[in-house]
C-alpha atoms as a PDB file:
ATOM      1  CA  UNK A   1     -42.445  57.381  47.909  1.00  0.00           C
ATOM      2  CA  UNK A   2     -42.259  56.078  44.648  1.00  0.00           C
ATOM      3  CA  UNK A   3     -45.064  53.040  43.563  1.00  0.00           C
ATOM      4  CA  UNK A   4     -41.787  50.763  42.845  1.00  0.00           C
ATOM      5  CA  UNK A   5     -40.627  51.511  46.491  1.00  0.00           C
ATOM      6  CA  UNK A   6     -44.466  50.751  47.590  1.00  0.00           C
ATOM      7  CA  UNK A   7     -43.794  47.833  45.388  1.00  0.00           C
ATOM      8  CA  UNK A   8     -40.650  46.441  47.022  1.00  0.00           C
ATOM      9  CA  UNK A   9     -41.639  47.739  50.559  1.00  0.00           C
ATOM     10  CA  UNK A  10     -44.913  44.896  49.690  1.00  0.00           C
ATOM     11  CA  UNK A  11     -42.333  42.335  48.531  1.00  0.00           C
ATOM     12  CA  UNK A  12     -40.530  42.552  51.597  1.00  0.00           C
ATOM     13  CA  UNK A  13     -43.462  42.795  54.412  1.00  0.00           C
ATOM     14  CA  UNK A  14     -44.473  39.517  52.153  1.00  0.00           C
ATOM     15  CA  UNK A  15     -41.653  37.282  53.051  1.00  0.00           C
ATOM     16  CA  UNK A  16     -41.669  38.751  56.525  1.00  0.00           C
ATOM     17  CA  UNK A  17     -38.823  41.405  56.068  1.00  0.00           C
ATOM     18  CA  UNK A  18     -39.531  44.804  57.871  1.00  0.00           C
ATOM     19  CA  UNK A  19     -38.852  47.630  54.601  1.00  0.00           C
ATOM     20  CA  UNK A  20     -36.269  49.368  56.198  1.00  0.00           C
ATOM     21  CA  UNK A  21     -34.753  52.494  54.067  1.00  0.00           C
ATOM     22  CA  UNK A  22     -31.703  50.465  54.099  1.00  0.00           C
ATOM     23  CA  UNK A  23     -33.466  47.346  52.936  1.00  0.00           C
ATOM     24  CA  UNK A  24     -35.619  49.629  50.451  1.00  0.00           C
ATOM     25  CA  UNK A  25     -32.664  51.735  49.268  1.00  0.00           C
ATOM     26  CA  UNK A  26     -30.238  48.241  48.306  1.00  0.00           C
ATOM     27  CA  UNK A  27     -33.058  46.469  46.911  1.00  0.00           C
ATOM     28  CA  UNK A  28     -34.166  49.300  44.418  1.00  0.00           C
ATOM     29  CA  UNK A  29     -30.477  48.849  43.374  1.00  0.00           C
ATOM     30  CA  UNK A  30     -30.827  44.617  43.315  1.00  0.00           C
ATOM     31  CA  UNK A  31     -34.221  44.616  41.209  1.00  0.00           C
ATOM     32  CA  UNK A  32     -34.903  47.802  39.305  1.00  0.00           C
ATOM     33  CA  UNK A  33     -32.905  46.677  36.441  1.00  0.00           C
ATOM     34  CA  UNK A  34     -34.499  43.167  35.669  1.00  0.00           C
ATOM     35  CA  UNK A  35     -32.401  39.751  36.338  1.00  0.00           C
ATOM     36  CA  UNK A  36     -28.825  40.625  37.693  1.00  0.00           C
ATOM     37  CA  UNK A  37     -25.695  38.621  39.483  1.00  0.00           C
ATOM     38  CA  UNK A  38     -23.872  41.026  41.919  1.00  0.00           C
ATOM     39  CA  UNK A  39     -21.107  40.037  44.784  1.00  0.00           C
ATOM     40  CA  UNK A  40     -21.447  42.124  48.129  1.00  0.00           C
ATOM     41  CA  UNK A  41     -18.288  44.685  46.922  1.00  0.00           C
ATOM     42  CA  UNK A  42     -19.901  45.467  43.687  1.00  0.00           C
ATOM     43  CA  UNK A  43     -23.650  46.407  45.553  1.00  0.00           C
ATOM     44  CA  UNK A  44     -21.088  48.037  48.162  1.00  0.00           C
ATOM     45  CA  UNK A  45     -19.681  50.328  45.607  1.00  0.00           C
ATOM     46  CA  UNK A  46     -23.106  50.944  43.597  1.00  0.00           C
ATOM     47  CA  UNK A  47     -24.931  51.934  47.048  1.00  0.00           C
ATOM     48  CA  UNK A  48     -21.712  54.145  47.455  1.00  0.00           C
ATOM     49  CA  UNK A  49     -22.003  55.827  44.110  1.00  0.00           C
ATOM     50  CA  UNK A  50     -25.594  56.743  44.716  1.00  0.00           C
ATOM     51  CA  UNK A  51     -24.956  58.098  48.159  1.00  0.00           C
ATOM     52  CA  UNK A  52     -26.196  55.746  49.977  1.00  0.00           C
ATOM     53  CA  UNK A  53     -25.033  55.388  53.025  1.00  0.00           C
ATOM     54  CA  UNK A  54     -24.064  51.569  54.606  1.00  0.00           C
ATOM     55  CA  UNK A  55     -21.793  49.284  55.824  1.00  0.00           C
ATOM     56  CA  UNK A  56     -19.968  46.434  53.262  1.00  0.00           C
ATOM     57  CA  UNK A  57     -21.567  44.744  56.646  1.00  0.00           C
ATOM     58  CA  UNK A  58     -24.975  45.727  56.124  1.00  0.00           C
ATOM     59  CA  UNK A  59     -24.802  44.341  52.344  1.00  0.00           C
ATOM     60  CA  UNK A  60     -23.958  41.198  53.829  1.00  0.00           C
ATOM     61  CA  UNK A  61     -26.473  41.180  56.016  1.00  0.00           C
ATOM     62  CA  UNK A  62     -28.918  42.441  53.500  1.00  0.00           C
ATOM     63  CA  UNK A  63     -27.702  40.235  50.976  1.00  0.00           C
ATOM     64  CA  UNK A  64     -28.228  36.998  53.483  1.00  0.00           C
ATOM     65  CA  UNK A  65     -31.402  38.247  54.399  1.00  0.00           C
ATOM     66  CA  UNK A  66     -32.789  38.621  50.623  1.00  0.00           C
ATOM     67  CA  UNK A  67     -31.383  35.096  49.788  1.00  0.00           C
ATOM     68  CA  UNK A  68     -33.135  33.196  52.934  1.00  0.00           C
ATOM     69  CA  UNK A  69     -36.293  34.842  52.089  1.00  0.00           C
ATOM     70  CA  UNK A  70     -36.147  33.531  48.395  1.00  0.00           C
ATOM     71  CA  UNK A  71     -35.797  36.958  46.884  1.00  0.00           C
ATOM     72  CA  UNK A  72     -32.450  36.096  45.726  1.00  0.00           C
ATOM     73  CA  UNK A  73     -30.327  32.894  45.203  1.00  0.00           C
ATOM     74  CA  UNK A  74     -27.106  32.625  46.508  1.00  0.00           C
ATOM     75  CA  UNK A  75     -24.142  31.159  44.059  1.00  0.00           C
ATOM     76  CA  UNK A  76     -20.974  30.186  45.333  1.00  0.00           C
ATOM     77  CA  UNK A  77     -18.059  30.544  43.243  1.00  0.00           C
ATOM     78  CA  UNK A  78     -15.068  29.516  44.753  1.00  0.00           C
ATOM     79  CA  UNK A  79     -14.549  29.638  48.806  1.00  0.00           C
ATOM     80  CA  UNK A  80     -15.113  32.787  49.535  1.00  0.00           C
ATOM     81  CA  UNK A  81     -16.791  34.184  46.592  1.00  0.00           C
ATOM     82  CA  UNK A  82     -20.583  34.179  46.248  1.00  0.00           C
ATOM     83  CA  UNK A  83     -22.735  36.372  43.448  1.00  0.00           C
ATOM     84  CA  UNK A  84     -26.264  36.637  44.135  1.00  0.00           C
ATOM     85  CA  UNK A  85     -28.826  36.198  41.431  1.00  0.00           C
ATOM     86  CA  UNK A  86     -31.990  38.101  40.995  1.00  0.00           C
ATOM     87  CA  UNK A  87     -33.375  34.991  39.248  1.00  0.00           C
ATOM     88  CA  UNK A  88     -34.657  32.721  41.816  1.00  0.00           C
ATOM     89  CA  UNK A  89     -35.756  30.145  39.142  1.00  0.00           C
ATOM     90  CA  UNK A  90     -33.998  26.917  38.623  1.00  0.00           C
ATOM     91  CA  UNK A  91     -31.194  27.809  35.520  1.00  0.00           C
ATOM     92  CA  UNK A  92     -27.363  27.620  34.670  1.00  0.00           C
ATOM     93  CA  UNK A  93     -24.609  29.755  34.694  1.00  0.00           C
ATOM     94  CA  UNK A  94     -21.120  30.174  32.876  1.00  0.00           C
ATOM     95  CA  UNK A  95     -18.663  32.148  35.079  1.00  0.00           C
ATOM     96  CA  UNK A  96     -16.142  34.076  33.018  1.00  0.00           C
ATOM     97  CA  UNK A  97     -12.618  33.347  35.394  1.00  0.00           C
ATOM     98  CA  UNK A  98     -10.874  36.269  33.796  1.00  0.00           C
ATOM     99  CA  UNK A  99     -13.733  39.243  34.391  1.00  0.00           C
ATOM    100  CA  UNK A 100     -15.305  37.496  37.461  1.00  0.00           C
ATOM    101  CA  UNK A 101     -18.691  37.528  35.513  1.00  0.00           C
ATOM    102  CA  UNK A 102     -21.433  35.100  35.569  1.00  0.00           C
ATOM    103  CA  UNK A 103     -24.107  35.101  33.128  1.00  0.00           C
ATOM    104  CA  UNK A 104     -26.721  33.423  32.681  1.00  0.00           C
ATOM    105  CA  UNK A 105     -27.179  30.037  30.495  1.00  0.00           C
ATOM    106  CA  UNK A 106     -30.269  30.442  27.956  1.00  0.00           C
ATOM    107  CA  UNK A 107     -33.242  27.964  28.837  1.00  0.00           C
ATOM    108  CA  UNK A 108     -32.740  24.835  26.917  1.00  0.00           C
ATOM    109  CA  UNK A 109     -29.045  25.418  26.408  1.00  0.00           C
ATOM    110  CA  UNK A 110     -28.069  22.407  28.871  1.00  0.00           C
ATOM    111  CA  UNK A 111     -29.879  19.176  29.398  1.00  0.00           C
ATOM    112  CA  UNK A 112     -28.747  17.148  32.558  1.00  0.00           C
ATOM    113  CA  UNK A 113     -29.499  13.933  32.055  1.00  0.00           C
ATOM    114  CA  UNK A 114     -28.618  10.372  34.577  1.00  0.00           C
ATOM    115  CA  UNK A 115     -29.487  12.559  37.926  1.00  0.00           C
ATOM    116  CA  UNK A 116     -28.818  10.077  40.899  1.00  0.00           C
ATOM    117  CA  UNK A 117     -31.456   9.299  43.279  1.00  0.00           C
ATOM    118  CA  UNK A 118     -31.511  11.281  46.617  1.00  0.00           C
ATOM    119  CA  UNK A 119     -30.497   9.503  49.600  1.00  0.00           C
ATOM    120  CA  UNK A 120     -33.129   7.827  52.196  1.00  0.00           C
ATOM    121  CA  UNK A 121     -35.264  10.818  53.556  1.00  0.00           C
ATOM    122  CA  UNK A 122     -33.880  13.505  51.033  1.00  0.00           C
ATOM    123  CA  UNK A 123     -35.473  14.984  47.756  1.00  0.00           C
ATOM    124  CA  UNK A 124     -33.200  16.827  45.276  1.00  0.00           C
ATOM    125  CA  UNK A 125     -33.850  20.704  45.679  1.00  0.00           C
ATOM    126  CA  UNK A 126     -32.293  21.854  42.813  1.00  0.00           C
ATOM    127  CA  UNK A 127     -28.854  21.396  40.632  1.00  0.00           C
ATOM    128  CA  UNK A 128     -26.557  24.166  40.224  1.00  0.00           C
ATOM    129  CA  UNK A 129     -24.165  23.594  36.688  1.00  0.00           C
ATOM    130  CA  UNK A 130     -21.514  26.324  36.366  1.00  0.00           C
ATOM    131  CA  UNK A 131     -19.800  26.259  33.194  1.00  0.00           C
ATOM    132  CA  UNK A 132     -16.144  28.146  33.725  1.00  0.00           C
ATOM    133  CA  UNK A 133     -15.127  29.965  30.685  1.00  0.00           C
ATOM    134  CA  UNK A 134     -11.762  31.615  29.797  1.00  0.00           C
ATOM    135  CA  UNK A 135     -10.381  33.397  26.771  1.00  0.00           C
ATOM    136  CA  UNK A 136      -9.114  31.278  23.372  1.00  0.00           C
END
């Protein structure tokens, strides 16, 4: 084994996630390439391409499982369309509607400004601004 799957196989026994060769195998895919937004099809058909062999089900699950241990954040599109973002830290995103892409917004490219104050018993967790782009 590899030191980026010892890596990983540390990352996961740290938020309390048993490094399964499943686990090990998607999330070489999810993080070796620096910051990335995938949807469960498109890490469905990259795990497929390199011969790896799991369920659309299991990249759910995986998926899920990365997100509630803070390895990932979940972004929800429309309904029933979420991308997952290797970039955990509090940013923006424009979603291109035509290519199904979201990218990232640069640091300092949006300002939100007038937030409202959380109800009774509540504190703000974080604000999620996506910016829907189409072509001229």
């Amino acid at each position: 084994m590899n030191d980026q799957h010892l890596s990983l196989a540390d990352r996961l026994r740290t938020v309390g996630l048993r490094p399964t060769l499943q686990r090990l195998a998607l999330g070489d895919l999810l993080f070796s390439g620096g910051d990335r937004h995938v949807c469960a099809e498109n890490l469905h058909a990259e795990a497929r391409a390199a011969r790896i062999p799991v369920s659309l089900a299991t990249v759910y699950n995986t998926l899920n499982q990365f997100t509630e241990a803070g390895l990932l954040r979940e972004i929800a599109i429309e309904g029933d369309r979420s991308y997952f973002d290797t970039n955990t830290s509090n940013h923006f995103h424009f979603f291109d509607e035509q290519r199904h892409e979201l990218m990232d917004i640069e640091v300092g490219g949006l300002t939100i400004t007038g937030v409202p104050e959380a109800p009774a018993g509540k504190v703000i967790d974080r604000i999620d601004v996506i910016v829907r782009l189409k072509d001229a």
